[in-house]
Protein backbone atom coordinates (compact mmCIF):
# COMPACT_ATOMS: atom_id res chain seq x y z
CA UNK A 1 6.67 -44.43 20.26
CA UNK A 2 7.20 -46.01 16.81
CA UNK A 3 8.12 -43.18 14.00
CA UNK A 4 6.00 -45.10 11.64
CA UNK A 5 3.13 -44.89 13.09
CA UNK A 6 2.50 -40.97 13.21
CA UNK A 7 0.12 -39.56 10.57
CA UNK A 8 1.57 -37.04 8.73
CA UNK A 9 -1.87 -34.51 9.15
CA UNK A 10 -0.44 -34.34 12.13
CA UNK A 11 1.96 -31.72 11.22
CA UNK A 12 0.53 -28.32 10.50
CA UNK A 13 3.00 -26.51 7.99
CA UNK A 14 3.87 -22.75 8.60
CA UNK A 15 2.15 -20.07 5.83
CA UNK A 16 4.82 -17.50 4.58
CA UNK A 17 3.00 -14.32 3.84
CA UNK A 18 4.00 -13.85 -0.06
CA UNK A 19 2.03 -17.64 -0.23
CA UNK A 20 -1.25 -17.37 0.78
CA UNK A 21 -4.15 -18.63 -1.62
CA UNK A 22 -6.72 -16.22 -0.49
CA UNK A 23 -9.17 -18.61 -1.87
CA UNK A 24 -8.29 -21.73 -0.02
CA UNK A 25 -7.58 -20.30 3.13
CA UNK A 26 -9.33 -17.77 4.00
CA UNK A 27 -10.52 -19.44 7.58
CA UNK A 28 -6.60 -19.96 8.02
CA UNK A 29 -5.44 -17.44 7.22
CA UNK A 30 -7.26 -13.19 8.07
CA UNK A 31 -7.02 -10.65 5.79
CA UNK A 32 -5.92 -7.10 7.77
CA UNK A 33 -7.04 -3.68 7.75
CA UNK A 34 -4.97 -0.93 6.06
CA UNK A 35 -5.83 2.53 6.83
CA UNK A 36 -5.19 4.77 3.41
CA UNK A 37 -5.11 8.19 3.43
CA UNK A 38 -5.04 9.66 0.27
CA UNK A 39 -4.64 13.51 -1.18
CA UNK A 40 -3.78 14.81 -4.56
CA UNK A 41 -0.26 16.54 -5.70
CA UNK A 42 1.91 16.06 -2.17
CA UNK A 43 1.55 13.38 0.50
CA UNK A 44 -0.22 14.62 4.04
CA UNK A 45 2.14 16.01 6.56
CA UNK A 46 3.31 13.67 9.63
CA UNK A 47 1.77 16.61 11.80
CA UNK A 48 -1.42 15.62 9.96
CA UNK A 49 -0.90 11.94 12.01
CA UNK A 50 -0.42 13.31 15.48
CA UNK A 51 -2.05 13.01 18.62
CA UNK A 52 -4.39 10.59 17.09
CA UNK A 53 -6.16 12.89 14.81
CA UNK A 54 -5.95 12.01 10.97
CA UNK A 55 -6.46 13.77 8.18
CA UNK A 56 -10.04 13.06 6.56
CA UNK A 57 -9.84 11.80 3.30
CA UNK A 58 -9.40 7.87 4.52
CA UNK A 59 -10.42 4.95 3.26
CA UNK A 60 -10.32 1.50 4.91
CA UNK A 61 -9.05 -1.70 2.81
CA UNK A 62 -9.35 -5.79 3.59
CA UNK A 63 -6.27 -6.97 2.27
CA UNK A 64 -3.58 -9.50 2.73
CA UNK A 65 -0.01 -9.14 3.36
CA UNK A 66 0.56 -10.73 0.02
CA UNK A 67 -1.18 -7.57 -1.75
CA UNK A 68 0.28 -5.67 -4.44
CA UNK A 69 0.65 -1.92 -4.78
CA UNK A 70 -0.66 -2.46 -8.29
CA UNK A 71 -4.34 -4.08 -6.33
CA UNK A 72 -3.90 -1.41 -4.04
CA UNK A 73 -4.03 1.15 -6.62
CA UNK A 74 -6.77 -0.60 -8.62
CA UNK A 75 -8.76 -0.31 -5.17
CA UNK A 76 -8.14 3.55 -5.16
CA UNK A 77 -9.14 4.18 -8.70
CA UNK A 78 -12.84 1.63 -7.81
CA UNK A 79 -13.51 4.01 -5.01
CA UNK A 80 -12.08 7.76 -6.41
CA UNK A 81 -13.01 8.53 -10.00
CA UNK A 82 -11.06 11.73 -10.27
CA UNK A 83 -7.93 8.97 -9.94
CA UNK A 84 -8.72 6.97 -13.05
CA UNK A 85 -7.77 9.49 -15.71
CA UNK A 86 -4.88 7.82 -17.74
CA UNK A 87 -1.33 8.00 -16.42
CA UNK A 88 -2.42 8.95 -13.42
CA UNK A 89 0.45 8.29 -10.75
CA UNK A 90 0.02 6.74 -7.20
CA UNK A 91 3.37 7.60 -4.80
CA UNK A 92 2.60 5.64 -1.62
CA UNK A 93 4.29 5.81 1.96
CA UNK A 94 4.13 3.95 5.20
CA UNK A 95 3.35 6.03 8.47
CA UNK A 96 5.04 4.28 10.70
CA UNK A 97 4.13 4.63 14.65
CA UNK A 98 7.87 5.52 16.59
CA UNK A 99 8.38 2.84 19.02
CA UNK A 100 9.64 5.66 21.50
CA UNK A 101 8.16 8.67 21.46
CA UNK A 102 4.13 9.78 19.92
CA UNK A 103 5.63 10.67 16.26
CA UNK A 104 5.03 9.21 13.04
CA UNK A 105 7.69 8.45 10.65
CA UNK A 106 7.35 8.53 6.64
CA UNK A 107 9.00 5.77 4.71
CA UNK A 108 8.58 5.90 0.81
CA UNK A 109 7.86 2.19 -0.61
CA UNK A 110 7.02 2.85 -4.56
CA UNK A 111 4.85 4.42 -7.05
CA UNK A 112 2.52 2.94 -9.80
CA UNK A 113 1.38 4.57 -12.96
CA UNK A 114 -2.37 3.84 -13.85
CA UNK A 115 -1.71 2.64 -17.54
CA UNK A 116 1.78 1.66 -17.88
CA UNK A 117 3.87 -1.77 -15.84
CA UNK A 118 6.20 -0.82 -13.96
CA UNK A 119 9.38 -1.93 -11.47
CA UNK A 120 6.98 -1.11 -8.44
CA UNK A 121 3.65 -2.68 -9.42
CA UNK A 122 4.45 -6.14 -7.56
CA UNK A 123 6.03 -5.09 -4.73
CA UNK A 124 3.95 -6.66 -1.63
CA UNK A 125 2.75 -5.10 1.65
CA UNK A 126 5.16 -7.87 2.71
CA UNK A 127 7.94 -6.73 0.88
CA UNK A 128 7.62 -2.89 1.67
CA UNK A 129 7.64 -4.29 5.30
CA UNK A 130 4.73 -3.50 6.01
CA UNK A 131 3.26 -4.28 9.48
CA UNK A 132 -0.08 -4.34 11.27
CA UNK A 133 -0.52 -0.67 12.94
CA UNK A 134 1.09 1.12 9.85
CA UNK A 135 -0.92 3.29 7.86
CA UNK A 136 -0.49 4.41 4.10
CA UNK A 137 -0.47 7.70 2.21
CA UNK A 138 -1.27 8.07 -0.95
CA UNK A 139 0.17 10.81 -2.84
CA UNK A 140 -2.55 10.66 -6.74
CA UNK A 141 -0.84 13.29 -9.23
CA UNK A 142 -3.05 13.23 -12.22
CA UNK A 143 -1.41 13.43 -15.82
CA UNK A 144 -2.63 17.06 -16.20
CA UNK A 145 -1.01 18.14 -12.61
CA UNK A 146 2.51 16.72 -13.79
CA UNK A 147 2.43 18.96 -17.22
CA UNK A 148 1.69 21.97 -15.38
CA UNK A 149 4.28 21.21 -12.65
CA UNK A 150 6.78 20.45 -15.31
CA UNK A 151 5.71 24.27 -16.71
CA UNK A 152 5.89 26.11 -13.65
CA UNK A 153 9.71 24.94 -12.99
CA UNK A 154 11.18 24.96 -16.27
CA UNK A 155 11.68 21.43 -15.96
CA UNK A 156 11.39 19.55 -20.13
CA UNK A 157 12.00 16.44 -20.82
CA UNK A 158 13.16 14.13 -23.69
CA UNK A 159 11.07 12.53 -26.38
């Protein structure tokens, strides 16, 4: 066989997941389905996750591996509007399935803040190693929640 003769459509290149053009190739390429689970002022217990029963506040997402936690949190806030007060923060886990026994294990992978950037907002469900089968908790502490914790524990900080 003569090497130039072969058409190079021939060769399919590989996708890495922090590439996709959701646009383009969207019959390439499926989005996934992330469970979230989200609760205000603490994160649901990993009992919550057992034997197959989860807690009741979750809401199913079509996303990409290539998705944000800053999207992710812009999906929360479309879909809860006690989330979208200003400064509003967004702690997010993985659940992770144990490979050897029926337990869950908690893995923190960043927090956003509703109205400010910040060094987690890009992070990827790629990046957070995410995989298909994991679930995410959402922990939403609301401005108001974080001045009265502060309060309660003495705790002041700097201006």
């Amino acid at each position: 066989m003569n090497c130039n003769n072969i058409d190079s459509s021939m060769f399919v290149q590989e996708r890495q997941y922090d590439q996709v053009d959701r646009e383009k190739v969207v019959m390439i390429t499926c989005p996934l389905l992330l469970r979230v689970f989200c609760t205000y002022g603490r994160h649901h217990s990993l009992y919550d996750y057992q034997k197959g029963i989860f807690p009741l506040t979750e809401f199913q997402i079509y996303t990409w591996m290539d998705a944000t936690l800053r999207e992710i949190t812009n999906l929360i806030r479309e879909v809860n509007e006690d989330a979208n007060e200003k400064s509003t923060t967004f702690d997010f886990q993985l659940i992770i399935p144990d490979k050897f026994s029926s337990r869950y294990i908690a893995r923190d992978i960043g927090s956003t803040i509703s109205s400010k950037k910040g060094s987690d907002d890009e992070k990827t469900l790629n990046q957070c190693k995410f995989v298909i089968g994991d679930y995410m908790d959402v922990c939403i502490t609301p401005p108001s929640r974080t001045t009265n914790l502060r309060r309660s524990t003495g705790l002041r900080y700097r201006n």
